[in-house]
C-alpha atoms as a PDB file:
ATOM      1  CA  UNK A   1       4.075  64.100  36.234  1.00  0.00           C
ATOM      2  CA  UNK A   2       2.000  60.894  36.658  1.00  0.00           C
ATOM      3  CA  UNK A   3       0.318  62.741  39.573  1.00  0.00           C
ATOM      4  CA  UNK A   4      -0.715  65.612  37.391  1.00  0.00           C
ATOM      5  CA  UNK A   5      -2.120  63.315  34.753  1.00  0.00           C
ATOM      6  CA  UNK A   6      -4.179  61.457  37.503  1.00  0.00           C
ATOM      7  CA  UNK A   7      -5.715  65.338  38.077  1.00  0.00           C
ATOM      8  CA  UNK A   8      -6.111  66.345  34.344  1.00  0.00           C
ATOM      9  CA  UNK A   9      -7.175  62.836  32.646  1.00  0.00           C
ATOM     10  CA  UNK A  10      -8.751  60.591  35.429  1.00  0.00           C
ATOM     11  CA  UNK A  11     -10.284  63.427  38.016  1.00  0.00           C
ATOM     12  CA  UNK A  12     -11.116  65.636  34.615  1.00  0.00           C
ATOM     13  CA  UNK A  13      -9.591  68.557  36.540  1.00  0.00           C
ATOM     14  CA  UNK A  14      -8.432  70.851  34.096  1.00  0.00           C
ATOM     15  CA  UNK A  15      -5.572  72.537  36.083  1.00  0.00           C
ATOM     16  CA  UNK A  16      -4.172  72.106  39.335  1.00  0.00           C
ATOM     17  CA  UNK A  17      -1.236  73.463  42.078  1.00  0.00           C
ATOM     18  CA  UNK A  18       1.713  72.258  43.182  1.00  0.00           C
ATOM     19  CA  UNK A  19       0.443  71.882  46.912  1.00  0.00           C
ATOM     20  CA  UNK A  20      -2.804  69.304  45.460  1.00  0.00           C
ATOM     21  CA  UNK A  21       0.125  67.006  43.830  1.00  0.00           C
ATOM     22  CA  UNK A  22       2.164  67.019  46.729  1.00  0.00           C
ATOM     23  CA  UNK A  23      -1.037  66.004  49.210  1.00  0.00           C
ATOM     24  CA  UNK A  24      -2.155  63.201  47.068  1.00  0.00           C
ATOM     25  CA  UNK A  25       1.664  62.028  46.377  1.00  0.00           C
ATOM     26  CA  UNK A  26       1.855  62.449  50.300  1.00  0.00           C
ATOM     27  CA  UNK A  27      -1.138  60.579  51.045  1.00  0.00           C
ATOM     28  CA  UNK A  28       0.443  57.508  48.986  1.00  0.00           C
ATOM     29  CA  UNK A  29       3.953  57.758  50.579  1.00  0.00           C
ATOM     30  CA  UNK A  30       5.564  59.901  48.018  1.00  0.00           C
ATOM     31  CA  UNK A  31       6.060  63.334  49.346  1.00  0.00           C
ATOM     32  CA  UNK A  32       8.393  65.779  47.066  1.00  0.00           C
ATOM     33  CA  UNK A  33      10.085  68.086  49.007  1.00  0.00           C
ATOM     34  CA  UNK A  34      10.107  71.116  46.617  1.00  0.00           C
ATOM     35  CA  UNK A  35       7.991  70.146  43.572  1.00  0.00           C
ATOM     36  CA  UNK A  36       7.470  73.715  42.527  1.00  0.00           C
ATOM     37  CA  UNK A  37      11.244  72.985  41.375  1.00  0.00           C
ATOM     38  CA  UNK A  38      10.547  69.630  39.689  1.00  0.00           C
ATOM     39  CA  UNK A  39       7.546  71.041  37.699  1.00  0.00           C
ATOM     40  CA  UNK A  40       9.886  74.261  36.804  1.00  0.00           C
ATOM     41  CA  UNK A  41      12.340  71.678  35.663  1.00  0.00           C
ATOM     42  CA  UNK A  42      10.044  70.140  33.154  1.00  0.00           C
ATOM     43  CA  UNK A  43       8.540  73.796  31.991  1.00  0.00           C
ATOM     44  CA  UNK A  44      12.114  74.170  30.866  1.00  0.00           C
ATOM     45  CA  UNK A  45      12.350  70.970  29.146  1.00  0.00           C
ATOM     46  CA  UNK A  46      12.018  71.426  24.857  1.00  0.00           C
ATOM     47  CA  UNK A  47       9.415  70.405  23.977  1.00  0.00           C
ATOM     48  CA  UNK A  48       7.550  72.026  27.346  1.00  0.00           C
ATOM     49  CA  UNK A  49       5.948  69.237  29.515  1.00  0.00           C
ATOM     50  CA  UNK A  50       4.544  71.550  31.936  1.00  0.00           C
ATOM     51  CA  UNK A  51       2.880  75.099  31.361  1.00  0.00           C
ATOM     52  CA  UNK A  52       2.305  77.442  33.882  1.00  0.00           C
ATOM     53  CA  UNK A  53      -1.180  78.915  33.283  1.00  0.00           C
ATOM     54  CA  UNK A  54      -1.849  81.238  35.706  1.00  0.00           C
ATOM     55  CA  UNK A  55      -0.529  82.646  39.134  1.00  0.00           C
ATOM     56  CA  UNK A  56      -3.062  83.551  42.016  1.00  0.00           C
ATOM     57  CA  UNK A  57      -1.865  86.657  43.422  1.00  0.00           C
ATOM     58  CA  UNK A  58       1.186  88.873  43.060  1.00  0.00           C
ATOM     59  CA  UNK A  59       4.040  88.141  45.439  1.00  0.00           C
ATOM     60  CA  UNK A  60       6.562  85.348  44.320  1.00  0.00           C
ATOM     61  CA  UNK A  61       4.902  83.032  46.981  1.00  0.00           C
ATOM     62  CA  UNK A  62       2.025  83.135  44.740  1.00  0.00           C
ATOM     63  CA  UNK A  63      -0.122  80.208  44.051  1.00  0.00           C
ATOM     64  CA  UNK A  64       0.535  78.948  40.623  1.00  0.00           C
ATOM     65  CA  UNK A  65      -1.557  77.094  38.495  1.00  0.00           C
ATOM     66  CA  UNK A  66      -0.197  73.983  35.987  1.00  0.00           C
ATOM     67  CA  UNK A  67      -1.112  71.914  33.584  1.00  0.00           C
ATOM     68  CA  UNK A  68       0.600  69.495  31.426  1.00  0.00           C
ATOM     69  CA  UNK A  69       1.235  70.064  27.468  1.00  0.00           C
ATOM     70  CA  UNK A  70       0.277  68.102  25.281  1.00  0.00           C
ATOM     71  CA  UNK A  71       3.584  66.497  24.981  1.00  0.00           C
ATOM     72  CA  UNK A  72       3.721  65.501  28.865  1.00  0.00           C
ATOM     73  CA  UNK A  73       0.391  63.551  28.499  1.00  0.00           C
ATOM     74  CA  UNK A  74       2.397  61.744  25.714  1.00  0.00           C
ATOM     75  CA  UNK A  75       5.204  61.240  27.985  1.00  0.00           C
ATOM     76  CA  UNK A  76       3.101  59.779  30.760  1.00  0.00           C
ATOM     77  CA  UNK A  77       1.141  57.662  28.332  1.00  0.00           C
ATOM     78  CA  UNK A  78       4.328  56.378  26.979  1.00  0.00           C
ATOM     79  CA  UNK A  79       5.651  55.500  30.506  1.00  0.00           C
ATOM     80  CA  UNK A  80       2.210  53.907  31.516  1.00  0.00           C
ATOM     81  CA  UNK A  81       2.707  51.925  28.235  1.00  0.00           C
ATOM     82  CA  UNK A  82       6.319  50.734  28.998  1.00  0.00           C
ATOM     83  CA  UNK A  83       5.313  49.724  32.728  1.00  0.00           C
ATOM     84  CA  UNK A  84       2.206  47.690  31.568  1.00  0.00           C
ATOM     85  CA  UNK A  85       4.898  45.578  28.945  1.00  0.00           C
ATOM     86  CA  UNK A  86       7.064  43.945  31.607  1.00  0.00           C
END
C-alpha cells in the first residue's frame, strides 16, 4: 500500500497496475510474489482500501488498473505518522 501511495501522491499518477508496484518494490529489495492477491485482500477489507478501476482487456489475465480509496491514503498517512514518532 505504501508503494501505491508513492504512485498516486508523490509521482501524481492517478492509477497504476499491479506489475508497476511490484518493479519499483523489486527494484528496492521487496518483491511480492502475488500482489494481485494482496491488493484483492485489501479491496475486500470494509471500509475498501483498494478499488479496482478498470481492467485492460477481457480474459482473467487482464491488466487491471488500482487505485487507493480514500480511506487507504488515510491508512498510509497514519502509518507514515506512527513510523516518524519513534
Amino acid at each position: 500500500m505504501v508503494a501505491a501511495y508513492w504512485f498516486q501522491k508523490v509521482v501524481g499518477q492517478e492509477t497504476f497496475q499491479s506489475s508497476e508496484l511490484n518493479r519499483e518494490l523489486k527494484h528496492l529489495g521487496h518483491y511480492v510474489d502475488h500482489v494481485a492477491e494482496a491488493l484483492s485482500s485489501n479491496i475486500n477489507k470494509k471500509p475498501q482500501l483498494v478499488l479496482q478501476v478498470r481492467k485492460n482487456g477481457a480474459k482473467r489475465q487482464a491488466r487491471k488498473v488500482y487505485k487507493l480509496s480514500g480511506e487507504g491514503i488515510k491508512v498510509v498517512e497514519s502509518m507514515i505518522t506512527l513510523g516518524t514518532q519513534r
